[in-house]
N, C-alpha and C. Protein backbone atom coordinates (compact mmCIF):
# COMPACT_ATOMS: atom_id res chain seq x y z
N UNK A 1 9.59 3.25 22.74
CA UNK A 1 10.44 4.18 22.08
C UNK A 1 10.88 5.28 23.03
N UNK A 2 10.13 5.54 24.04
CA UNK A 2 10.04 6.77 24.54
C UNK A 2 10.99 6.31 25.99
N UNK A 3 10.56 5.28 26.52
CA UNK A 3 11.09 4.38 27.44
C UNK A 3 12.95 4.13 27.35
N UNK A 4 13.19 3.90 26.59
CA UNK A 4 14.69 3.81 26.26
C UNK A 4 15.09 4.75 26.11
N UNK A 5 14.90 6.01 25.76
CA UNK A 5 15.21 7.31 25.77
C UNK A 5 15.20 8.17 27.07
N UNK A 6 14.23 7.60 27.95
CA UNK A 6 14.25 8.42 29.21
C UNK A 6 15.02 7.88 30.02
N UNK A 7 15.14 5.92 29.74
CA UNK A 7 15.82 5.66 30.36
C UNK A 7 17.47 6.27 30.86
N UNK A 8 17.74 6.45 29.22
CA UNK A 8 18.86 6.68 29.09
C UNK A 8 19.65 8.50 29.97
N UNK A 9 18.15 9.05 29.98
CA UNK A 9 18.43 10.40 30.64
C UNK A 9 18.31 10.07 31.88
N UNK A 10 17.37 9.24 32.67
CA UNK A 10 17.21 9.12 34.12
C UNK A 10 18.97 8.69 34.44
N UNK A 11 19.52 7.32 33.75
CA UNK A 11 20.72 6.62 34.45
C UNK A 11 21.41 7.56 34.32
N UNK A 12 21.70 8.54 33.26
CA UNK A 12 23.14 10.01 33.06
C UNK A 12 22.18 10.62 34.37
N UNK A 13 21.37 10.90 34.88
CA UNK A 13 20.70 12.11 35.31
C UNK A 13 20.45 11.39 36.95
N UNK A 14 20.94 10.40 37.14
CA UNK A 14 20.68 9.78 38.48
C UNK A 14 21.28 10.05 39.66
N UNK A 15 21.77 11.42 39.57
CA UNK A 15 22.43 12.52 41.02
C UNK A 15 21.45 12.93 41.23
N UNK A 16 20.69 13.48 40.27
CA UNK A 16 19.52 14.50 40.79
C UNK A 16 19.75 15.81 40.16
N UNK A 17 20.75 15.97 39.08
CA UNK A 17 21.17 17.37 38.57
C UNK A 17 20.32 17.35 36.95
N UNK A 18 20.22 18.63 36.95
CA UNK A 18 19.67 18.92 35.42
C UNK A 18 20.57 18.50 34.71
N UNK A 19 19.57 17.92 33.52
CA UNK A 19 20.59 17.63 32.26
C UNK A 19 21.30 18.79 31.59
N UNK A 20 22.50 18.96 31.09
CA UNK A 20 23.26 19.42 30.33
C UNK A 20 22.61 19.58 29.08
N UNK A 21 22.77 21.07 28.67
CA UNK A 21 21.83 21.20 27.14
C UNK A 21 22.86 20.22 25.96
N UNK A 22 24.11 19.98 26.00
CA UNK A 22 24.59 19.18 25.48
C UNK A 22 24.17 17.93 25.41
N UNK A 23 23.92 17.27 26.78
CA UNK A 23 22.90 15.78 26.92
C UNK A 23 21.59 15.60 26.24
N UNK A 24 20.97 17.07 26.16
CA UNK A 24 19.40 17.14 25.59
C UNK A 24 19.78 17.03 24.34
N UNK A 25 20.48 17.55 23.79
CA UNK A 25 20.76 17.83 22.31
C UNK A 25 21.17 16.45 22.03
N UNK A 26 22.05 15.65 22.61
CA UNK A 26 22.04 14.58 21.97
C UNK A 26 21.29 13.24 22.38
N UNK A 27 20.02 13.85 23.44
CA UNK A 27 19.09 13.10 23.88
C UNK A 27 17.87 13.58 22.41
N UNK A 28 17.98 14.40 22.18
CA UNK A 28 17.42 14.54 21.24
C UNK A 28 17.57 14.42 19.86
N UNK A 29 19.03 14.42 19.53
CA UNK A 29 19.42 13.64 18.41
C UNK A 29 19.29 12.09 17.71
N UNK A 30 19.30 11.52 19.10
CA UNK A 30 19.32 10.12 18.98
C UNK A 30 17.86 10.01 19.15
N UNK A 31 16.89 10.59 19.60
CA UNK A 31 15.28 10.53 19.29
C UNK A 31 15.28 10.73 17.89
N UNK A 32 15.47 11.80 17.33
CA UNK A 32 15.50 12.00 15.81
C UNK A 32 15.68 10.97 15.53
N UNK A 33 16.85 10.29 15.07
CA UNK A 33 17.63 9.57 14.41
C UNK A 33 16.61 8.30 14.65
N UNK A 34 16.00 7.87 15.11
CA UNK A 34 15.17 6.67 15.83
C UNK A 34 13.22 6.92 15.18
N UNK A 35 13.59 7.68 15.51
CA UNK A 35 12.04 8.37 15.22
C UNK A 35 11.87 8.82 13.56
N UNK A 36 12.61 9.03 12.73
CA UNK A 36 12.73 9.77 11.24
C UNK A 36 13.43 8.84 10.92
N UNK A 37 14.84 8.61 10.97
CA UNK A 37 15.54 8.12 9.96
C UNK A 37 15.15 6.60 9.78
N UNK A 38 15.39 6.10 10.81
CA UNK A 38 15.00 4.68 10.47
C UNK A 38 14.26 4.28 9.93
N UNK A 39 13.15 4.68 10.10
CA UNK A 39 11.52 4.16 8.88
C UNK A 39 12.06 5.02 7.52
N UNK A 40 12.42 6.25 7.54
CA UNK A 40 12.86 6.52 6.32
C UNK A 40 13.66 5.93 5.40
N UNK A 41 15.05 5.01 6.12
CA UNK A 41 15.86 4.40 4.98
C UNK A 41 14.75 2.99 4.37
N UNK A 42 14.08 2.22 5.48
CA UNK A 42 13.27 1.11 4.84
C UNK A 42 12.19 1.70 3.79
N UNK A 43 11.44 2.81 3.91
CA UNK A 43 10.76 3.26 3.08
C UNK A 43 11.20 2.92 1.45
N UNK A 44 12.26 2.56 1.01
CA UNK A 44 12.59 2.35 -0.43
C UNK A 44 12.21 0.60 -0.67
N UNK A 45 12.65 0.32 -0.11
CA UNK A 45 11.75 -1.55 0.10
C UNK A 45 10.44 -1.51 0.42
N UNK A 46 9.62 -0.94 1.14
CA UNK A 46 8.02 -0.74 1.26
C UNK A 46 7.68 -0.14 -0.33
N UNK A 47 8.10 1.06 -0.69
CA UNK A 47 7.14 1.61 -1.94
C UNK A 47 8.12 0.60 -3.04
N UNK A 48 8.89 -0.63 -2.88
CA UNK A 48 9.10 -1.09 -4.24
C UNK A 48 8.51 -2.41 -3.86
N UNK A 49 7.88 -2.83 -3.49
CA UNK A 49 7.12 -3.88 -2.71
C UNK A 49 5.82 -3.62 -3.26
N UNK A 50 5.34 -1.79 -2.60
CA UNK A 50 4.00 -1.44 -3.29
C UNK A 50 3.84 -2.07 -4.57
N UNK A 51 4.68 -1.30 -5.37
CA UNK A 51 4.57 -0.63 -6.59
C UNK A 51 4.74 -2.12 -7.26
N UNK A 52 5.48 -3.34 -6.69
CA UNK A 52 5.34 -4.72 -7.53
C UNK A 52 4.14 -5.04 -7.54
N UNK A 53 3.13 -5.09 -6.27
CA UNK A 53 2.15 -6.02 -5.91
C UNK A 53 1.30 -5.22 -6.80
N UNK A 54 0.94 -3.47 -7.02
CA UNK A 54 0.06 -3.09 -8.10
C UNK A 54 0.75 -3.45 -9.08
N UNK A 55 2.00 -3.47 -9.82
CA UNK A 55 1.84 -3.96 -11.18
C UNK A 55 1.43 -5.70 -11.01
N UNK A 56 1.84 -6.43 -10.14
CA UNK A 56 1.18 -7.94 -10.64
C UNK A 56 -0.26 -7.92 -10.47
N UNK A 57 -0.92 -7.36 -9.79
CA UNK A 57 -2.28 -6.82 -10.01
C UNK A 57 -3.07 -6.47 -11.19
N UNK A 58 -2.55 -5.36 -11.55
CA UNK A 58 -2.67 -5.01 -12.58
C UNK A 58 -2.63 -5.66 -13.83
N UNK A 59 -1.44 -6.39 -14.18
CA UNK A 59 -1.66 -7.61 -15.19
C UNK A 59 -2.16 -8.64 -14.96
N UNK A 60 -2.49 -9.12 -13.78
CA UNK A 60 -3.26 -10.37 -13.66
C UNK A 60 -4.96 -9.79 -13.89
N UNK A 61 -5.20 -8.64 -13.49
CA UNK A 61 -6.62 -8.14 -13.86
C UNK A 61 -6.50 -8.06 -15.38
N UNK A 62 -5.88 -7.59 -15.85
CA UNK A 62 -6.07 -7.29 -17.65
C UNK A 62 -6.10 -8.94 -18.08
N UNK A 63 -4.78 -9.55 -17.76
CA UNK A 63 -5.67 -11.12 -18.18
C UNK A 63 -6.55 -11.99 -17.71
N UNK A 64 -7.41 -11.65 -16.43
CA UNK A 64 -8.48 -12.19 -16.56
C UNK A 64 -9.65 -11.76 -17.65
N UNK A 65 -9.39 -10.47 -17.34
CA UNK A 65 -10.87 -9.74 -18.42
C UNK A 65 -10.53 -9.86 -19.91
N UNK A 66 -9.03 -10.07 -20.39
CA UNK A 66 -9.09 -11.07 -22.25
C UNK A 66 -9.32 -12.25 -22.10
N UNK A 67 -9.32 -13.02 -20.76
CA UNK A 67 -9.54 -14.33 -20.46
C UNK A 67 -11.26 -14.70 -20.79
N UNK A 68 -11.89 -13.61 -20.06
CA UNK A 68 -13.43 -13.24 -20.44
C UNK A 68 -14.05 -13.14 -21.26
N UNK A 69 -13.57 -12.07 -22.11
CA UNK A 69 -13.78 -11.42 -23.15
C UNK A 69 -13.83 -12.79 -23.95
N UNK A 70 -12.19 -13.42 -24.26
CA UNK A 70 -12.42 -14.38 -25.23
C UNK A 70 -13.70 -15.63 -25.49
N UNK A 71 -13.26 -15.90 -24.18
CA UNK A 71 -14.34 -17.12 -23.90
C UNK A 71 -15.69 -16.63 -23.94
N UNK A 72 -16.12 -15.37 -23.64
CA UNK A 72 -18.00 -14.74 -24.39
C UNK A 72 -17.85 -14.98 -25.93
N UNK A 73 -16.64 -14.38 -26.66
CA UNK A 73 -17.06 -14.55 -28.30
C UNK A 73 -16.71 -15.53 -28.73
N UNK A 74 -16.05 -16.67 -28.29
CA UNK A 74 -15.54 -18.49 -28.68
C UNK A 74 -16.58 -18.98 -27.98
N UNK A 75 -17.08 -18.82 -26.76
CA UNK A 75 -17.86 -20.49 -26.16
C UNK A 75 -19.18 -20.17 -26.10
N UNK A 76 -19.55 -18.81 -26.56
CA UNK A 76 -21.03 -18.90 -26.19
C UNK A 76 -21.59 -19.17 -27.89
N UNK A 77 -20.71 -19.64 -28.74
CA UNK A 77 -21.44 -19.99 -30.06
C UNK A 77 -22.05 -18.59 -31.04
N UNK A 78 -23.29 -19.06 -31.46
CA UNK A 78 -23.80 -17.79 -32.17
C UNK A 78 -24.74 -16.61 -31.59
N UNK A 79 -24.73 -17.08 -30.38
CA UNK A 79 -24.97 -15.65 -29.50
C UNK A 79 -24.86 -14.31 -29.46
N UNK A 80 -23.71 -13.97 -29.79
CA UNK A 80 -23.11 -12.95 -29.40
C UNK A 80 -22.16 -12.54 -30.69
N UNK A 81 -23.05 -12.93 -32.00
CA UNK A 81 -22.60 -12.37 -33.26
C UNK A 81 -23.48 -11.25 -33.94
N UNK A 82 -23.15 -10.64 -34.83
CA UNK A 82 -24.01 -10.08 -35.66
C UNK A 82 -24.46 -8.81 -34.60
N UNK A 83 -25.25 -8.37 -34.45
CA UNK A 83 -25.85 -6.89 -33.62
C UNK A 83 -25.53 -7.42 -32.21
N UNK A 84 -25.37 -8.25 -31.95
CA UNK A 84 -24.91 -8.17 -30.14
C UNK A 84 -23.05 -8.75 -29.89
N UNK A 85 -22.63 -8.21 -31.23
CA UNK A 85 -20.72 -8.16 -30.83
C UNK A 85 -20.32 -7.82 -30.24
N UNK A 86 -21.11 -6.53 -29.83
CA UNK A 86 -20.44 -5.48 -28.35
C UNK A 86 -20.84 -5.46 -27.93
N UNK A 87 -21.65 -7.06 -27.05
CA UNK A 87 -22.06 -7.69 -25.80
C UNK A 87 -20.93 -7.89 -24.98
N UNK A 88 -19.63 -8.52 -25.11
CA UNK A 88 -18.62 -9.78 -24.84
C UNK A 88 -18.03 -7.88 -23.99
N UNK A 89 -17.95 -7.23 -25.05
CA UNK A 89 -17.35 -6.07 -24.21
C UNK A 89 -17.68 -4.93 -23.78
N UNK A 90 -19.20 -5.01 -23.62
CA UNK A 90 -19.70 -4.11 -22.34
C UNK A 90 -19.25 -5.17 -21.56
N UNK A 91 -19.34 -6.55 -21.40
CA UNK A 91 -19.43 -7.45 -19.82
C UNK A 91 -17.87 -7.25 -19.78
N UNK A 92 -16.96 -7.21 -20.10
CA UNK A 92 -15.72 -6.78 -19.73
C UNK A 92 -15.43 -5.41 -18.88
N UNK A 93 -16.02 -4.33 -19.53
CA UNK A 93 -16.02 -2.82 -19.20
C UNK A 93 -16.43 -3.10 -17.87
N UNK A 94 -18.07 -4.09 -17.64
CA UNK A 94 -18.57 -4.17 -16.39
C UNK A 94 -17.80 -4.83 -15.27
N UNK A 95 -17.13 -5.85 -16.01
CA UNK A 95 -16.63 -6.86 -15.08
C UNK A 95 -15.69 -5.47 -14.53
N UNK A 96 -14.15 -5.09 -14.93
CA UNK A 96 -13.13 -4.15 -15.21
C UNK A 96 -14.22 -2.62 -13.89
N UNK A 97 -15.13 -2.35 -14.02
CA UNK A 97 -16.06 -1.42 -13.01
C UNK A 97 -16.19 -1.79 -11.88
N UNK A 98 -16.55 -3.21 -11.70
CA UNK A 98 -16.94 -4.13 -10.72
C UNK A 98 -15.43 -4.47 -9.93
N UNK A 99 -14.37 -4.61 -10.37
CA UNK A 99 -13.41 -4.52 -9.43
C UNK A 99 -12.53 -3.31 -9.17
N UNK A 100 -12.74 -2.39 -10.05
CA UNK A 100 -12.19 -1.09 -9.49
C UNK A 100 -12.96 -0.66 -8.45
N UNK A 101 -14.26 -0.26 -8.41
CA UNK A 101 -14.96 -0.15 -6.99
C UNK A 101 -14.96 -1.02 -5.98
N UNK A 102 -14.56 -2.40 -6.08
CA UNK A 102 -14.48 -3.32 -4.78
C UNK A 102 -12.86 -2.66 -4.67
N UNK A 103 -12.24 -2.65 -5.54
CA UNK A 103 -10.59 -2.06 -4.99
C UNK A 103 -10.66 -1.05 -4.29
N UNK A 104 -11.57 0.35 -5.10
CA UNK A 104 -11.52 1.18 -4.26
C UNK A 104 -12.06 1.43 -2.88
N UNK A 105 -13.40 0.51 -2.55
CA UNK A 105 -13.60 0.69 -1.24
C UNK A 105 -12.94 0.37 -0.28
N UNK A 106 -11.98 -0.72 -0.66
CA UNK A 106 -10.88 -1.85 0.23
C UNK A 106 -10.39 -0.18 0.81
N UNK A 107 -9.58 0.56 -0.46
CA UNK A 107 -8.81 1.61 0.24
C UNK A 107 -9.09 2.55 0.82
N UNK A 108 -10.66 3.12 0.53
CA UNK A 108 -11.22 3.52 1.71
C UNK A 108 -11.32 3.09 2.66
N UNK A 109 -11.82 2.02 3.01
CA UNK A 109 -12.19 1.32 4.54
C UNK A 109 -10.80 1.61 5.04
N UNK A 110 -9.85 1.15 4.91
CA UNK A 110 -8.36 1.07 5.06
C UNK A 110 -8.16 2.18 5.86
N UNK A 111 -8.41 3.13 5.30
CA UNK A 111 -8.08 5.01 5.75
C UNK A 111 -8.73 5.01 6.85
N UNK A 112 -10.32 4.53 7.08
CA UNK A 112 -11.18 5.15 7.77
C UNK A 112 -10.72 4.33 9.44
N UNK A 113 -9.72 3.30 9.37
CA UNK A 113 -9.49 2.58 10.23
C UNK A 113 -8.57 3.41 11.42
């Protein structure tokens, strides 16, 4: 980044004379423009990219855990009737705990990198 920019001042600057504050200014414009703008216009495709992959996340987690849920109060029979009904959904709550903290450490580690 930095390389193409100096380049560009060494070849104008290859007498041996100081640059022109006009040359800096637009040696420095075109750094701006390179350095800020560009990642800034893609920035609207990155956070709508984000923001898909947490919502398909997000609903694919909610239907695994009714996926759960169901199949504790249909397949485990008479188990989980009568005083242990709100078995099927503490193990949901737990399951639903159990991947918010594996999510959240992912995004810690992430930071600490």
């Amino acid at each position: 980044m930095f390389k193409t920019l100096f380049k560009k001042a060494k070849s104008s600057n290859s007498t041996g004379k100081k640059l022109d504050p006009s040359e800096l200014f637009d040696l420095l414009k075109s750094y701006a423009k390179q350095e800020l703008l560009d990642p800034l216009k893609s920035l609207p495709r990155w956070l709508g990219l984000g923001l898909l992959g947490s919502f398909g996340l997000i609903v694919g987690i909610v239907l695994l855990l009714m996926a759960m849920l169901r199949a504790l109060q249909t397949e485990t029979g008479t188990m989980f009737t009568g005083n242990l009904s709100w078995a099927p959904y503490v193990a949901a709550i737990g399951a639903l705990l159990i991947i918010a903290l594996l999510l959240i450490s992912r995004i810690s580690s992430s930071k600490a990198k």
